[in-house]
PDB file of N, CA and C in Angstrom:
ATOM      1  N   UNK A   1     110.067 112.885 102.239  1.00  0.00           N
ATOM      2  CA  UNK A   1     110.207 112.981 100.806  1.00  0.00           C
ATOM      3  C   UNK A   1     108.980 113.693 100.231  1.00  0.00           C
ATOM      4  N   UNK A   2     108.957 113.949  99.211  1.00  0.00           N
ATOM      5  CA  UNK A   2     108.162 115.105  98.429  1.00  0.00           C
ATOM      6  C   UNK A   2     107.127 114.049  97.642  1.00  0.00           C
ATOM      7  N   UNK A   3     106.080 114.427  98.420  1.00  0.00           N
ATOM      8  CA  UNK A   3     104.567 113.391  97.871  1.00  0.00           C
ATOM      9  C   UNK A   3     104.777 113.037  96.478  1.00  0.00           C
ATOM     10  N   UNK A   4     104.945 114.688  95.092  1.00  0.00           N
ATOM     11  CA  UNK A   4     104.911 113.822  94.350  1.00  0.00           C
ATOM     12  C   UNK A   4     106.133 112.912  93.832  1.00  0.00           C
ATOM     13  N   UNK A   5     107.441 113.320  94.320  1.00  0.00           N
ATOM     14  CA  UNK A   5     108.491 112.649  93.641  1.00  0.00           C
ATOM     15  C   UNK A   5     108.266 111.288  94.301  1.00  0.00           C
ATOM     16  N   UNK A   6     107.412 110.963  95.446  1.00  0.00           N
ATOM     17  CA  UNK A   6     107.372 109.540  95.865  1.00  0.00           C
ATOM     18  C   UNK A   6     106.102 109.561  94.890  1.00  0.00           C
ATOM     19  N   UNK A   7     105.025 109.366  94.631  1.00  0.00           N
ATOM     20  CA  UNK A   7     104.158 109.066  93.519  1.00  0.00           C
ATOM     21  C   UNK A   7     104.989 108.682  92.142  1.00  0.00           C
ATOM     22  N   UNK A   8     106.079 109.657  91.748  1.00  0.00           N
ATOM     23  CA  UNK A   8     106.724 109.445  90.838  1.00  0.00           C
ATOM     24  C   UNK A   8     107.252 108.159  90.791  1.00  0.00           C
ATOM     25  N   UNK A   9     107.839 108.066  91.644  1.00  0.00           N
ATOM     26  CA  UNK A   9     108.573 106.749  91.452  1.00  0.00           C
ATOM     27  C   UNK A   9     107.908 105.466  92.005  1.00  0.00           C
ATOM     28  N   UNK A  10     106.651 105.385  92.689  1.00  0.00           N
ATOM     29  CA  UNK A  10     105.566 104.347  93.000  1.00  0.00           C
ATOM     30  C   UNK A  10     105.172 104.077  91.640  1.00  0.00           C
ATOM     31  N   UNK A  11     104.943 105.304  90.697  1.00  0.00           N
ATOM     32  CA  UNK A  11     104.725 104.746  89.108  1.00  0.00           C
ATOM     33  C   UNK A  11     105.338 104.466  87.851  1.00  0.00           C
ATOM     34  N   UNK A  12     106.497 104.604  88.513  1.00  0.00           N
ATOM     35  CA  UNK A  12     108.033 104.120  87.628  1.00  0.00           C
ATOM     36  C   UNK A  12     108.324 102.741  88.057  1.00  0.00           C
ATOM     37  N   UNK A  13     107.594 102.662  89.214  1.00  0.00           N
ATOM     38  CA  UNK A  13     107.917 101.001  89.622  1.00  0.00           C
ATOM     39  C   UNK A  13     107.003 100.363  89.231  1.00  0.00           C
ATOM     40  N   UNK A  14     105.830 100.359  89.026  1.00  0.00           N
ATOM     41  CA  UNK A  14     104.842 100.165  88.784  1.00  0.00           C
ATOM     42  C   UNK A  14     104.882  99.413  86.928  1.00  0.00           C
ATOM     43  N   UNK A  15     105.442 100.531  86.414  1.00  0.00           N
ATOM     44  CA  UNK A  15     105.334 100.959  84.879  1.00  0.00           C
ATOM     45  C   UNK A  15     106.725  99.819  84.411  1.00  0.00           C
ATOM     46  N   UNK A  16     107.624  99.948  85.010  1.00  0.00           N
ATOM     47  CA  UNK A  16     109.055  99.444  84.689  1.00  0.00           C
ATOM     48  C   UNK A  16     108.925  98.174  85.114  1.00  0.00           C
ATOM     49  N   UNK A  17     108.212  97.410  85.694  1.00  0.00           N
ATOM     50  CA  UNK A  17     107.593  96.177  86.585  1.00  0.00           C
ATOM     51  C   UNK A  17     107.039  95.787  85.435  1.00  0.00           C
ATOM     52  N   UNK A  18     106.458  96.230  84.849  1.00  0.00           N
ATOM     53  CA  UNK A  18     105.121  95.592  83.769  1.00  0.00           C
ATOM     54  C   UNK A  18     105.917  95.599  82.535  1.00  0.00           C
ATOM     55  N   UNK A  19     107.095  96.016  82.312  1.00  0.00           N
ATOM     56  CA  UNK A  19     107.356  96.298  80.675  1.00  0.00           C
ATOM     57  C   UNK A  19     108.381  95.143  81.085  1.00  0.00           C
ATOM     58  N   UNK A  20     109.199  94.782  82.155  1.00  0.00           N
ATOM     59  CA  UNK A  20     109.668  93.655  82.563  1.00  0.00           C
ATOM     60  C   UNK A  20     108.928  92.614  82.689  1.00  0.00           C
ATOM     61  N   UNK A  21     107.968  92.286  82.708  1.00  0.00           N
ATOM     62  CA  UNK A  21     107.145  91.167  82.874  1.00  0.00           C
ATOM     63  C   UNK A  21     106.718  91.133  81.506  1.00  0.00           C
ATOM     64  N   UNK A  22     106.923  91.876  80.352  1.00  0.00           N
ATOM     65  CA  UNK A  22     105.792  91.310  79.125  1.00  0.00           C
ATOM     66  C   UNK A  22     107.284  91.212  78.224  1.00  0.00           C
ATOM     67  N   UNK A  23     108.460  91.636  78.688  1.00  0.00           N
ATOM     68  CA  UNK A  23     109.483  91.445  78.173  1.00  0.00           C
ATOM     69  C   UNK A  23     109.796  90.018  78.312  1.00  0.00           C
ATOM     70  N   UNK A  24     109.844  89.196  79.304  1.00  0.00           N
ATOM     71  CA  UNK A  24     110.153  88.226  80.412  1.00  0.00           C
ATOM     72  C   UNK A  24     109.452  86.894  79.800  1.00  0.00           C
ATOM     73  N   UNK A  25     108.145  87.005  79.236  1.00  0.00           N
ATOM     74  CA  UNK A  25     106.990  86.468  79.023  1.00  0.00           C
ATOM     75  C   UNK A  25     107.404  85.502  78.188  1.00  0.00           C
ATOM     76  N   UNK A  26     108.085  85.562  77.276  1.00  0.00           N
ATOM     77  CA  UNK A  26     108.423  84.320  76.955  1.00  0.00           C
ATOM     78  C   UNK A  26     109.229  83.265  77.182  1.00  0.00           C
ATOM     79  N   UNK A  27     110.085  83.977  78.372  1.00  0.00           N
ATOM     80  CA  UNK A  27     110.590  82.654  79.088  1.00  0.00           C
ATOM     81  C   UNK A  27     110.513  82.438  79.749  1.00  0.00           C
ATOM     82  N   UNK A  28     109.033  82.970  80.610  1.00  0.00           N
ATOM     83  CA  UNK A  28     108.667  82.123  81.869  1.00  0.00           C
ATOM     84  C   UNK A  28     108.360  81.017  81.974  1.00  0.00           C
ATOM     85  N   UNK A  29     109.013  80.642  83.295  1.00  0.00           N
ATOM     86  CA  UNK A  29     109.211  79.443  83.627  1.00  0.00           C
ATOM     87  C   UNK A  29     110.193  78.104  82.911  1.00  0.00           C
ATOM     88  N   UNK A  30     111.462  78.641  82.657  1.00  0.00           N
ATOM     89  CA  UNK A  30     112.111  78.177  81.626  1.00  0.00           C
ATOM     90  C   UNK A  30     113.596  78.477  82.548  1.00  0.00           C
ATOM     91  N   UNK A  31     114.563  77.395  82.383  1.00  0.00           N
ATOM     92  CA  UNK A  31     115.546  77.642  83.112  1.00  0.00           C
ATOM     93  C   UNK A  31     116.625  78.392  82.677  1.00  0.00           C
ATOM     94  N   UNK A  32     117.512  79.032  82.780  1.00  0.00           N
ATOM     95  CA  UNK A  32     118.808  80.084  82.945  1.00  0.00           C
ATOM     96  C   UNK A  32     119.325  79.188  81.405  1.00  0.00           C
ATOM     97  N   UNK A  33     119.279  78.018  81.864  1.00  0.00           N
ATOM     98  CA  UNK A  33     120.272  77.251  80.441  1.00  0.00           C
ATOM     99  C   UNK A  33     119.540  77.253  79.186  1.00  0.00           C
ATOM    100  N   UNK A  34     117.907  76.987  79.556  1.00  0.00           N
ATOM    101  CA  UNK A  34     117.224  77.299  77.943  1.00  0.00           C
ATOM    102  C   UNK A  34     117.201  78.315  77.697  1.00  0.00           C
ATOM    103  N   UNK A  35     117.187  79.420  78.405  1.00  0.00           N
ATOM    104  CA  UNK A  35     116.928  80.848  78.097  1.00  0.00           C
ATOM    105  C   UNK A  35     118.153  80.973  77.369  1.00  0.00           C
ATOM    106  N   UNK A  36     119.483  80.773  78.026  1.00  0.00           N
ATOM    107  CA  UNK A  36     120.766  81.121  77.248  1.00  0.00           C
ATOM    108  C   UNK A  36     120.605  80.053  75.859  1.00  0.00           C
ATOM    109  N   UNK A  37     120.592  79.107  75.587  1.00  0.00           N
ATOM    110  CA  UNK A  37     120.458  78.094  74.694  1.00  0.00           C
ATOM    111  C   UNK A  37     119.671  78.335  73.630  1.00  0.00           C
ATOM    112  N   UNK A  38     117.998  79.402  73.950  1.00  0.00           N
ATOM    113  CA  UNK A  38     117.587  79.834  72.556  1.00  0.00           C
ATOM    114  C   UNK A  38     117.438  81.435  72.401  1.00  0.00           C
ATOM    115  N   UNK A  39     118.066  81.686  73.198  1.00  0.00           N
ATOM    116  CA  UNK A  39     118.372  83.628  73.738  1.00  0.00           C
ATOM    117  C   UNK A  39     119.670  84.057  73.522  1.00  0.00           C
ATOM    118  N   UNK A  40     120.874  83.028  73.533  1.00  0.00           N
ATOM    119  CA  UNK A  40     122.074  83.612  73.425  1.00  0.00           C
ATOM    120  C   UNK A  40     122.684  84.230  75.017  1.00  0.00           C
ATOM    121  N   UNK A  41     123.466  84.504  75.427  1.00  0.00           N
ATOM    122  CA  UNK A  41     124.412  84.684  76.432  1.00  0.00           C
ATOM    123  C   UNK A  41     123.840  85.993  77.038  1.00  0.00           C
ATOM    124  N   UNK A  42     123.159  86.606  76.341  1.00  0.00           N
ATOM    125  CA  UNK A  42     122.761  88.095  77.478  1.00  0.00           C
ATOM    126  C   UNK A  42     121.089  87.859  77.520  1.00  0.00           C
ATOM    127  N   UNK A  43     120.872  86.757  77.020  1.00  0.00           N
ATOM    128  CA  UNK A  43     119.031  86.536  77.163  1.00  0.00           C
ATOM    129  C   UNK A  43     118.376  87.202  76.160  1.00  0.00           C
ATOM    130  N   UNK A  44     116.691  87.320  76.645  1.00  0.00           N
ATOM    131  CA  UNK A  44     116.268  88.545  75.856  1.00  0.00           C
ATOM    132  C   UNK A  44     115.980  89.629  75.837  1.00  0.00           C
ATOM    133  N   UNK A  45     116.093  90.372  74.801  1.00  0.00           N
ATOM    134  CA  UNK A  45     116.624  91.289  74.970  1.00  0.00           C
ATOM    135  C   UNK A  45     115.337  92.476  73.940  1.00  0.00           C
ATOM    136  N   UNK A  46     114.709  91.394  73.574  1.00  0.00           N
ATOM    137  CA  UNK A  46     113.197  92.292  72.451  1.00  0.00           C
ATOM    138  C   UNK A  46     112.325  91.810  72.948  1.00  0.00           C
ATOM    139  N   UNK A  47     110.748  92.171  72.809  1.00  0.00           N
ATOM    140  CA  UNK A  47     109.286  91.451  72.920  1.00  0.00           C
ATOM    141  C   UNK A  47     109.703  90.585  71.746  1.00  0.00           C
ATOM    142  N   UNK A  48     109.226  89.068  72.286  1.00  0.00           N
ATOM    143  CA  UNK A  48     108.819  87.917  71.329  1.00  0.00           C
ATOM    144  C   UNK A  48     107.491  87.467  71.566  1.00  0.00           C
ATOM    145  N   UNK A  49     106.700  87.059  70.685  1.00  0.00           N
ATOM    146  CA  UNK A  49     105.554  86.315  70.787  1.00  0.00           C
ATOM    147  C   UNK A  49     105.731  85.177  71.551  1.00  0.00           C
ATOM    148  N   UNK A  50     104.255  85.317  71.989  1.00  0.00           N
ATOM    149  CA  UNK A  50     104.532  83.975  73.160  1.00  0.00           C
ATOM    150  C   UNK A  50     103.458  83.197  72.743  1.00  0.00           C
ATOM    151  N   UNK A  51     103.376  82.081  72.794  1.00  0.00           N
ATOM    152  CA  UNK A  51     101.632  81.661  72.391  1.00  0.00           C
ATOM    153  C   UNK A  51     101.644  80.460  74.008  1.00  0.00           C
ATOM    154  N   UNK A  52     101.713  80.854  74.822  1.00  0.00           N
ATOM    155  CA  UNK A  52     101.171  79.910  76.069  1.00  0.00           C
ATOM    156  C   UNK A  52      99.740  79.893  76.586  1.00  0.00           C
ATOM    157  N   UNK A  53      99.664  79.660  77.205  1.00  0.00           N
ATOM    158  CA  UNK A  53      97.859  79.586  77.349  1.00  0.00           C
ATOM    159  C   UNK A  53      97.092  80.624  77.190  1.00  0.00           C
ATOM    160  N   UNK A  54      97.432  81.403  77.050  1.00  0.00           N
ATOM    161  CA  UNK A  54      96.284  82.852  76.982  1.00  0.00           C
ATOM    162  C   UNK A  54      96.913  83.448  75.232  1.00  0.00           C
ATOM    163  N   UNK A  55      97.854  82.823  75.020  1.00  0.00           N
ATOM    164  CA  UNK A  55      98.411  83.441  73.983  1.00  0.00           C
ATOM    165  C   UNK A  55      98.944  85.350  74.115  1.00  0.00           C
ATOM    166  N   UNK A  56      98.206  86.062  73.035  1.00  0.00           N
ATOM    167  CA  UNK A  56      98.131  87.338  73.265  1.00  0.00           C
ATOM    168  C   UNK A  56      99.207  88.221  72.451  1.00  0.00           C
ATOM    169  N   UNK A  57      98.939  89.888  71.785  1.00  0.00           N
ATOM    170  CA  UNK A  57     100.297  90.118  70.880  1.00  0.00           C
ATOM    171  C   UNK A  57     101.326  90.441  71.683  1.00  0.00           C
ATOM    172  N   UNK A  58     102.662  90.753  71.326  1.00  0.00           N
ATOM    173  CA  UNK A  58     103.935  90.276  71.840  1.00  0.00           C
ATOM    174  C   UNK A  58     103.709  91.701  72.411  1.00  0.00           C
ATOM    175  N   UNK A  59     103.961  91.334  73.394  1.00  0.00           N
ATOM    176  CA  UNK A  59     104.382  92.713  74.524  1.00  0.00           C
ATOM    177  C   UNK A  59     103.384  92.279  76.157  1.00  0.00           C
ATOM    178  N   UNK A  60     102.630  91.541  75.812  1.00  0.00           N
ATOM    179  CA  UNK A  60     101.249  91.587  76.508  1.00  0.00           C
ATOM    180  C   UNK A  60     102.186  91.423  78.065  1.00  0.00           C
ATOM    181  N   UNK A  61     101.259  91.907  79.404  1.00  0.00           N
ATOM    182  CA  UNK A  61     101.731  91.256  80.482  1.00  0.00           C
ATOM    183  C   UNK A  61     101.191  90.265  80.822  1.00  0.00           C
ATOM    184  N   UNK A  62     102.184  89.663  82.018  1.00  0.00           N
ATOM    185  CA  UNK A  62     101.286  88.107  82.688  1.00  0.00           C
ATOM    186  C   UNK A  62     100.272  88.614  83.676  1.00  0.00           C
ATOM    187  N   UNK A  63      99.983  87.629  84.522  1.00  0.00           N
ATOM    188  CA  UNK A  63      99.106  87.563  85.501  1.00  0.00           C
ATOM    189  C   UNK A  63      99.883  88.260  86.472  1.00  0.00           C
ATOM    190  N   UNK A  64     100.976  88.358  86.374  1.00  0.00           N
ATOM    191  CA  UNK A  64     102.238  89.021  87.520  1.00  0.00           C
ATOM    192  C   UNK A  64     101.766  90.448  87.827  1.00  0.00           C
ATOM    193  N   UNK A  65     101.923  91.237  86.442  1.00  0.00           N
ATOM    194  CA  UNK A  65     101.500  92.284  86.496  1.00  0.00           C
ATOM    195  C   UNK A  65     100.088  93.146  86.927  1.00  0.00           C
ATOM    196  N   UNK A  66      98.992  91.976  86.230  1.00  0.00           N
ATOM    197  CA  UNK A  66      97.695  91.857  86.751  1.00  0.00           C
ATOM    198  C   UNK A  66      97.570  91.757  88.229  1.00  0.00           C
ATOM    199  N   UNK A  67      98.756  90.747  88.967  1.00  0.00           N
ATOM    200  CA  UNK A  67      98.636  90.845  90.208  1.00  0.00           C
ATOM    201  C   UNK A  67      98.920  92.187  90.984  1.00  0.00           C
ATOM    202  N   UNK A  68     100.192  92.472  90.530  1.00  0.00           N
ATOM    203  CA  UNK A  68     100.325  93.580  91.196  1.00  0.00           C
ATOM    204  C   UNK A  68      99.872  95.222  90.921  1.00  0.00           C
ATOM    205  N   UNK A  69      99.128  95.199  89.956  1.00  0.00           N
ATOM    206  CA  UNK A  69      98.148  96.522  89.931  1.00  0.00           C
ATOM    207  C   UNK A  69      97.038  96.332  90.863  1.00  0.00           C
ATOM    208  N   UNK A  70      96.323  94.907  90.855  1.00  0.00           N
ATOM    209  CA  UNK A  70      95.383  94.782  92.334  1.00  0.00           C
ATOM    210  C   UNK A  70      95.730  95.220  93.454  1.00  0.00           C
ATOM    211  N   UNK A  71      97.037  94.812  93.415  1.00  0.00           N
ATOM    212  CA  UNK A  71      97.468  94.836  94.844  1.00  0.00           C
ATOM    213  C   UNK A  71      97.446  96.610  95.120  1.00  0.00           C
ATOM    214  N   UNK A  72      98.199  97.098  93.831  1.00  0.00           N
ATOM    215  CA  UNK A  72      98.434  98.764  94.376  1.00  0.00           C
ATOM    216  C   UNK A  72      97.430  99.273  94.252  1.00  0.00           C
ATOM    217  N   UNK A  73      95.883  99.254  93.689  1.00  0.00           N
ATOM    218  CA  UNK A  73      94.543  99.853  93.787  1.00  0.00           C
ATOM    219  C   UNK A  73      94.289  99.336  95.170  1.00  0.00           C
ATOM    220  N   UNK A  74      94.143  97.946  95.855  1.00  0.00           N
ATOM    221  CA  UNK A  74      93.782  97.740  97.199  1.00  0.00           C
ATOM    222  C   UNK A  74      94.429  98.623  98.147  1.00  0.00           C
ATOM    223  N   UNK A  75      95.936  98.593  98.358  1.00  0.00           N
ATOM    224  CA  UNK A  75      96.525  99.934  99.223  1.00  0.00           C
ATOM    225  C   UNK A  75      96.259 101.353  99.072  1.00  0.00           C
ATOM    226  N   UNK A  76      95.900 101.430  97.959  1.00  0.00           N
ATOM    227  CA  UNK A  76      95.158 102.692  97.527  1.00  0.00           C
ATOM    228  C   UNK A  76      93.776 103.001  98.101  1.00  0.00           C
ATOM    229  N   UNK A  77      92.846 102.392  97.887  1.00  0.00           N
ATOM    230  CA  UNK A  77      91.568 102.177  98.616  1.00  0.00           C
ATOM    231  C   UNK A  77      91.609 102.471  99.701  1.00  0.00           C
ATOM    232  N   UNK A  78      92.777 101.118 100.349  1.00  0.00           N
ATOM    233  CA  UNK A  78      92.885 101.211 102.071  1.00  0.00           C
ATOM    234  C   UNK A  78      93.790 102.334 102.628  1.00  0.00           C
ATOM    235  N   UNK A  79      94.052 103.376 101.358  1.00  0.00           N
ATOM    236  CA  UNK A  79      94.959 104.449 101.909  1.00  0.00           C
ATOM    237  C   UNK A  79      96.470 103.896 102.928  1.00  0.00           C
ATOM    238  N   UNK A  80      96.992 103.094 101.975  1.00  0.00           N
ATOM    239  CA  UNK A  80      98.641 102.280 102.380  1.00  0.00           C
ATOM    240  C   UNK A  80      98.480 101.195 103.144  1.00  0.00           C
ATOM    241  N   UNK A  81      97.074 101.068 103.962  1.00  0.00           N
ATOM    242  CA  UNK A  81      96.683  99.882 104.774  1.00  0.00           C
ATOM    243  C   UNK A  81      96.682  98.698 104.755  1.00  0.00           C
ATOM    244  N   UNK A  82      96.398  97.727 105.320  1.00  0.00           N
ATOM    245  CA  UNK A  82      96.338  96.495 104.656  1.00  0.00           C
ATOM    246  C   UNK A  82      94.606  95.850 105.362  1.00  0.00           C
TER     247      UNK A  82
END
């Protein structure tokens, strides 16, 4: 495959990962039935404010995302290595 169209899409995953996780953010850790119960039948579907322990304005990512940009600067470093 073509270096950059794989770069391309290492940062579409990357990018689309994180706007899912700050989307997500307010119902983490919350089950399928509360989510439907104060989300309605297709979930959510906008950034809502979240105020959980770190608080932060509505869009923010979790630690999820934080995790996994470490992770892709470390393979980066180690040049794909582990």
């Amino acid at each position: 495959m073509d270096p950059d169209v794989l770069r391309d899409r290492f940062r579409g995953t990357l990018l689309w990962g994180a706007v899912g996780d700050a989307l997500g953010r307010a119902t983490e850790g919350r089950s399928w039935e509360a989510i439907h119960a104060r989300y309605g039948p297709e979930g959510i579907r906008e950034y809502r404010p979240w105020r959980g322990w770190t608080g932060g304005p509505t869009g923010t990512i979790t630690d999820d995302t934080q995790l996994t940009t470490a992770i892709a600067g470390s393979l980066i470093a180690a040049r794909g290595g582990f």
